[in-house]
Structure formats: C-alpha cells, structure tokens
Protein backbone atom coordinates (compact mmCIF):
# COMPACT_ATOMS: atom_id res chain seq x y z
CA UNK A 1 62.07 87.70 -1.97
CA UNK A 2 59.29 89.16 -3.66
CA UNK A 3 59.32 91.67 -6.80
CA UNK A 4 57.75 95.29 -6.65
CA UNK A 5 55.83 96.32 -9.77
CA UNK A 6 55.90 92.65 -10.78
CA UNK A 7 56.24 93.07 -14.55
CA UNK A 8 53.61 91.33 -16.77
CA UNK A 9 53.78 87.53 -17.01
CA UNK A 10 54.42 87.59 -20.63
CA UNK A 11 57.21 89.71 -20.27
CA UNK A 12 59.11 87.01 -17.70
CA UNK A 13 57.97 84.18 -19.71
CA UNK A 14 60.09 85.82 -22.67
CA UNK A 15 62.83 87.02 -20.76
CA UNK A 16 63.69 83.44 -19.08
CA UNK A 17 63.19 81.99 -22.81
CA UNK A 18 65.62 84.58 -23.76
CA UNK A 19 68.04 83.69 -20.82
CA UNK A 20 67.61 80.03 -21.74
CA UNK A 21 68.48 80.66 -25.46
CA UNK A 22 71.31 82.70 -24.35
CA UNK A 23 72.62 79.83 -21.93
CA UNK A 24 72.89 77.25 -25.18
CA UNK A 25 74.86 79.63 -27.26
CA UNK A 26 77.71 79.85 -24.20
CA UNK A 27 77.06 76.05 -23.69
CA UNK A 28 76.47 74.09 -26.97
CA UNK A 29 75.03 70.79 -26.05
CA UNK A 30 73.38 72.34 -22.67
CA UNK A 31 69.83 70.22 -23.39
CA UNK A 32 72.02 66.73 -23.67
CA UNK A 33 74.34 67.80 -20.61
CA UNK A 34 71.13 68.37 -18.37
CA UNK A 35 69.74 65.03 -19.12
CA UNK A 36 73.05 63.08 -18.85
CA UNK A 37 73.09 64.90 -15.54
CA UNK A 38 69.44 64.47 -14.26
CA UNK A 39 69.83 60.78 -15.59
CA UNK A 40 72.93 59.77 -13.40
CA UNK A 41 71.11 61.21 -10.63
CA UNK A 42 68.13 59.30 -10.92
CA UNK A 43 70.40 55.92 -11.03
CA UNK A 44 72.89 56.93 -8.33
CA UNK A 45 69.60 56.68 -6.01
CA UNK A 46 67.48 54.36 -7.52
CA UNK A 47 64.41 57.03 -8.00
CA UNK A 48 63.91 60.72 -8.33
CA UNK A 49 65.57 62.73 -6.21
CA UNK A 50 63.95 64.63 -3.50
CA UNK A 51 65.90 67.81 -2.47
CA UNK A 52 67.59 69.74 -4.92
CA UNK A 53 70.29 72.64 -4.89
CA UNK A 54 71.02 74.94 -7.84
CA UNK A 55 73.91 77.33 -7.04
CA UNK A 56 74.42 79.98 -9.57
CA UNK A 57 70.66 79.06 -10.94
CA UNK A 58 69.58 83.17 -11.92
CA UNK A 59 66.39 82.97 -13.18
CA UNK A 60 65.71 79.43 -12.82
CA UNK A 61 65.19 77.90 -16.45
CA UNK A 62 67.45 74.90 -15.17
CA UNK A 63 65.08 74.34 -12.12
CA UNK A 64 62.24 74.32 -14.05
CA UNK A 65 63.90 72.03 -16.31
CA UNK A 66 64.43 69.57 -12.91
CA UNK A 67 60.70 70.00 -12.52
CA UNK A 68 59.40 68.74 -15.37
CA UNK A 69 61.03 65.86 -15.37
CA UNK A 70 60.98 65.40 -11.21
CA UNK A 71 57.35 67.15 -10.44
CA UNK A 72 57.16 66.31 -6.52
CA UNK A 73 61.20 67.52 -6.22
CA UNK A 74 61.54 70.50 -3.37
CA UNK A 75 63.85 72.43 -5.76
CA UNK A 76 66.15 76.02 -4.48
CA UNK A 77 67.78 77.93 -6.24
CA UNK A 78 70.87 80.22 -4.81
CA UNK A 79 72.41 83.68 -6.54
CA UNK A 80 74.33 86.47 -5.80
CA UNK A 81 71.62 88.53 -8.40
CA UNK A 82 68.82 89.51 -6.92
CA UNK A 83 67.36 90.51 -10.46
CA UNK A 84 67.84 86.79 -11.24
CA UNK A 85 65.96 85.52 -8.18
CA UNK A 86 63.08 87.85 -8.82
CA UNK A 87 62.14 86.02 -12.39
CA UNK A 88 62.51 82.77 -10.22
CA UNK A 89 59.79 83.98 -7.85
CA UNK A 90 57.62 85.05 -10.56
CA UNK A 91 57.64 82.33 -12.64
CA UNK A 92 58.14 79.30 -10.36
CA UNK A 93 56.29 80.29 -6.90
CA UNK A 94 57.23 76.61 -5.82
CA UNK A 95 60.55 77.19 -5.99
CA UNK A 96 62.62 78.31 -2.73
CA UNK A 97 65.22 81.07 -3.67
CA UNK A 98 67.99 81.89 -1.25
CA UNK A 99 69.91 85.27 -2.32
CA UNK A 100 74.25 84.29 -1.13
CA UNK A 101 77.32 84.53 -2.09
CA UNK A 102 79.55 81.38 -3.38
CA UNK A 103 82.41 83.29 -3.25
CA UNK A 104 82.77 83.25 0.68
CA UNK A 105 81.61 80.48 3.69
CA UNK A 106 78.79 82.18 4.51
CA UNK A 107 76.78 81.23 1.71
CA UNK A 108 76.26 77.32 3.27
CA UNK A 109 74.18 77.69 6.24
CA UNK A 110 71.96 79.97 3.71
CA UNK A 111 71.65 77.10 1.28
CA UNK A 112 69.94 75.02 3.98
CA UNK A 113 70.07 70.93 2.58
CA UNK A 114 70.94 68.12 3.11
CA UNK A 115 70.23 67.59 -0.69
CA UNK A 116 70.14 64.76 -2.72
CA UNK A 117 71.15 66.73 -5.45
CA UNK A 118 73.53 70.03 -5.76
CA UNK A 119 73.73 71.73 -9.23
CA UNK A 120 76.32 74.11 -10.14
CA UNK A 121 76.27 74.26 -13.68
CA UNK A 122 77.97 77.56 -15.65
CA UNK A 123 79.10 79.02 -12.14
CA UNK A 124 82.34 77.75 -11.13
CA UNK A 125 84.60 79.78 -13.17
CA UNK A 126 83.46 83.13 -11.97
CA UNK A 127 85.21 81.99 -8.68
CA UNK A 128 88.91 82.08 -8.16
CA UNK A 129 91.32 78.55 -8.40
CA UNK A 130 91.80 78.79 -4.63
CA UNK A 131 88.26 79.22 -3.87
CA UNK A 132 86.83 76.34 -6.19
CA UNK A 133 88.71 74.33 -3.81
CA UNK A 134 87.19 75.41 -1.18
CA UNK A 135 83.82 75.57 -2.31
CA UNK A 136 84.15 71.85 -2.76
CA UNK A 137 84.78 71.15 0.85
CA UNK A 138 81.26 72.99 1.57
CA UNK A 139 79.27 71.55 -0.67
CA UNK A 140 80.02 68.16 0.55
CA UNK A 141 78.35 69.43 3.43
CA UNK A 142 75.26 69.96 1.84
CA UNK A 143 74.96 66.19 0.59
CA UNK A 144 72.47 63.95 1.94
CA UNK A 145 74.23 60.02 1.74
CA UNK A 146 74.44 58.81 -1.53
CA UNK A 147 74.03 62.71 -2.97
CA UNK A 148 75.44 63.49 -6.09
CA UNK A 149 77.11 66.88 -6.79
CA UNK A 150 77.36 67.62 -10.58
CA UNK A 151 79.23 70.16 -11.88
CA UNK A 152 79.73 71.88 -15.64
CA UNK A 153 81.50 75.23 -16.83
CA UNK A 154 84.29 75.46 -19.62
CA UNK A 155 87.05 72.76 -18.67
CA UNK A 156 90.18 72.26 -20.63
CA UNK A 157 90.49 69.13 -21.94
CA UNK A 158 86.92 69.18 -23.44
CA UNK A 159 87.13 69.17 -26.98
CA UNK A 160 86.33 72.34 -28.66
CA UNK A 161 83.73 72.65 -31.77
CA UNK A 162 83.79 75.78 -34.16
CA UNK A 163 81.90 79.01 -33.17
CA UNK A 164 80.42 81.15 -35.91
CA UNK A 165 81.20 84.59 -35.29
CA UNK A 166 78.27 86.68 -34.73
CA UNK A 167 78.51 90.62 -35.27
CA UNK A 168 77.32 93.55 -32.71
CA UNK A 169 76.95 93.11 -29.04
CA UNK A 170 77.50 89.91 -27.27
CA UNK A 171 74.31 87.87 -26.19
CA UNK A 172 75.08 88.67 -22.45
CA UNK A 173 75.12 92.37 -23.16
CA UNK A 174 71.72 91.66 -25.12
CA UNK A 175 69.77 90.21 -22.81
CA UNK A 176 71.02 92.66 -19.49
CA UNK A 177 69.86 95.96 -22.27
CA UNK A 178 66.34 94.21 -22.83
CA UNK A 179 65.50 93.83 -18.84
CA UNK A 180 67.47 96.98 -18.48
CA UNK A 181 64.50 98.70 -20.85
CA UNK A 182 61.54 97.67 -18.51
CA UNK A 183 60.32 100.05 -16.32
CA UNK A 184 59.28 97.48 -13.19
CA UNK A 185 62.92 96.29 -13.10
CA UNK A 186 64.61 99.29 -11.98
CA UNK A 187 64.62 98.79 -8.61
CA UNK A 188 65.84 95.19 -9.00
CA UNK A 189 68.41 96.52 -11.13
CA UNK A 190 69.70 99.26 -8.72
CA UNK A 191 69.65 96.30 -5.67
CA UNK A 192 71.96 94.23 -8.76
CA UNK A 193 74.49 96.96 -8.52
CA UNK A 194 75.02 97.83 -5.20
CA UNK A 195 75.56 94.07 -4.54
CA UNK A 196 77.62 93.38 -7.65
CA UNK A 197 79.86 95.72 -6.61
CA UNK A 198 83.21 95.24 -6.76
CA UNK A 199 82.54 91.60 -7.60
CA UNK A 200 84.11 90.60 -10.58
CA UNK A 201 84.16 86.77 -12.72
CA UNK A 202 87.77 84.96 -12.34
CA UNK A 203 87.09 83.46 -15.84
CA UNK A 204 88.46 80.11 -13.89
CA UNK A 205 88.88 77.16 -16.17
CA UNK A 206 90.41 74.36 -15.67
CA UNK A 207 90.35 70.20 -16.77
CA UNK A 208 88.77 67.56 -15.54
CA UNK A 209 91.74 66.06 -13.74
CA UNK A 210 91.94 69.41 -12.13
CA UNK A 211 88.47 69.23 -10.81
CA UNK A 212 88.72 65.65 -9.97
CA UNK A 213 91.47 65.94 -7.69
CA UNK A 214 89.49 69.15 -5.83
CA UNK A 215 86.83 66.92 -5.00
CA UNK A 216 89.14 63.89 -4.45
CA UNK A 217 91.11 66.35 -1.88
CA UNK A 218 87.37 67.54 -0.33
CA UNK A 219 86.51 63.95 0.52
CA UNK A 220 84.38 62.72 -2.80
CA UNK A 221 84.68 59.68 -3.24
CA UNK A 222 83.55 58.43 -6.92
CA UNK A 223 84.43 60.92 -9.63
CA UNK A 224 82.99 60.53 -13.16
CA UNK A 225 83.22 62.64 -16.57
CA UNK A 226 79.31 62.34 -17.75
CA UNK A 227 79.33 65.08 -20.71
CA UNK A 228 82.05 66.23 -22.46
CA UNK A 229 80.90 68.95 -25.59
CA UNK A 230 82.36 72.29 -27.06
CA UNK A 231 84.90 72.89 -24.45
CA UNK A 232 82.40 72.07 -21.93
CA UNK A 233 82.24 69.17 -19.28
CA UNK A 234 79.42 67.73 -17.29
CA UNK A 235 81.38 65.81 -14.11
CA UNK A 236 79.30 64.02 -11.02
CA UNK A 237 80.92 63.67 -7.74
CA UNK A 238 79.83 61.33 -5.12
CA UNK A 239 80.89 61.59 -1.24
C-alpha cells in the first residue's frame, strides 16, 4: 500500500504521537500493559520473538513500540482503515501492512504467519460476542508452537479508576478532524469511507472468565490475566 501526495514527515510524526496520546487516554496504564505483554512473550520463548502480528494496529505506534525493544522482529500490522495503514507505511517502511477485515474468515489467509506473537490490543470489542468466538478459533491458526496470543480491550471485571471529565469533542473526534484538515489525505479518507461503510463497533465487552473460556473452547491451552488497570485487561493465551 503506498500513499499518494505523501504528506510531510513532520506532519505523520505528529499525527501518530497524537494517535498514541489518544490511545492512553481510552487505555490508562497502556505503557505498563505493553511491557507486561512484550515481557511474557519474551519468557514464554526463551528470547525475542521473531514474527509478529498486530490486528487492529492503525497507524502502527504499538509496532513501533515492538521494535524498539525487538529490533531484528519481522513485525505486520493488519486494519480494516486504509488511512491507518498509510501512516504505517510512511513512518515504518519495515513494517509489512496487510489491509482485512477481522470481522469475517477471510481476513486469515491475508494475515500470512505462523507468528510467534499475535497482538490484538483495543480491537476486540468492535466485533460482535459471537464473532470474538470465532475469531479465536483463527487466530490459533496463525500461532507458530509455543506462540503466545495476547489480548486487551475493556473487560468487566477489571477494576475501574476515576475519569476526569473533559469538555468539547471527544479525543477520537479530535484526532479524525486534524487528518481530516490535510490536504494529501483526502483520497485516503474517501478509500476510509467507502470501506467503512456500513461497518459499525459492537462496543463488545466482556470479563476475563468470558474470554478465557473462548480461548479454552478454541483449543488454548494456558490462559493467564497479565494486566489488569482502569477497566482494562491485558490476558495471554497459549495453544
């Protein structure tokens, strides 16, 4: 994927910051849950791992976050936004981006693997109960042996720390205006639409139990709470 009237460096630099900044206010805690996360995988294979997956990783601040601390890892990153994947390619040329949808089969054979590591952190919930399920199932398929999966999004049973209120538009709304008012993205953004639409997030949350006993029922065998923060959860599955 490659972006037309590539805006200036600066400008993706600052709006991946942004993005990042944005990601910590929906997920308190979201430095702490990466490294619990990156740490577990280190130890469940005795060294850095090789391969990794992010599904759901937009504009790849989380993938450059693997890269720092894993700087021979072959890392890709999977959307549905093509906008997303665009900042990826500009700022991370390394980085293999696969443009497919999570919220049907056809997005495995895309994601290539196996992987020693699959990601899927703040994604989850935008997919129905039914589907989570299933999307368990398939991403066991994408696990080299000993692969880890780790997964985080908004889980009930995760205890919940005060939010102060902020006034005026939300963060997400924010961020989408500032790209929105660049010129070089407008093409990007029209692709966005058309393949946004319809699509809608199921707002899925459950507990840990509940996401335990999907992977339990897809075949993972060692399930284990890593992070638990602000009605967030960090949880590693192992097939």
């Amino acid at each position: 994927m490659t972006m037309a009237n590539t805006p200036a460096p600066e400008d993706v630099a600052r709006w991946r910051r942004d993005w990042e900044t944005m990601m910590r206010h929906y997920q308190p805690g979201r430095d702490d849950l990466l490294a619990a996360g990156l740490t577990a995988a280190e130890q469940a294979h005795g060294r850095a791992p090789e391969r990794v997956l992010d599904v759901g990783g937009g504009p790849g601040t989380t993938a450059e976050a693997v890269l720092r601390r894993w700087p021979d890892a072959h890392v890709t990153v999977l959307d549905i936004d093509p906008a997303l994947l665009a900042l990826t390619n500009a700022a991370l040329p390394r980085v293999r981006t696969v443009l497919a949808d999570i919220g049907s089969p056809g997005w495995l054979p895309a994601a290539g693997g196996p992987y020693d590591l699959v990601l899927a952190l703040m994604t989850l919930h935008y997919l129905p109960e039914d589907r989570v399920r299933d999307w368990y199932v398939e991403a066991g398929h994408l696990l080299a042996p000993q692969g880890l999966l780790l997964v985080s999004d908004a889980m009930h049973d995760a205890p919940v720390s005060s939010k102060s209120q902020s006034g005026g538009m939300d963060p997400w709304t924010l961020w989408w205006a500032a790209l929105s008012a660049q010129p070089s993205m407008a093409p990007l953004l029209t692709e966005r639409a058309v393949t946004l639409s319809g699509l809608k997030s199921a707002e899925f949350v459950a507990s840990t139990d509940w996401h335990g006993e999907a992977a339990r029922r897809a075949k993972f065998g060692e399930t284990a709470v890593l992070h638990l923060h602000a009605g967030h959860a960090l949880m590693a599955f192992r097939r």
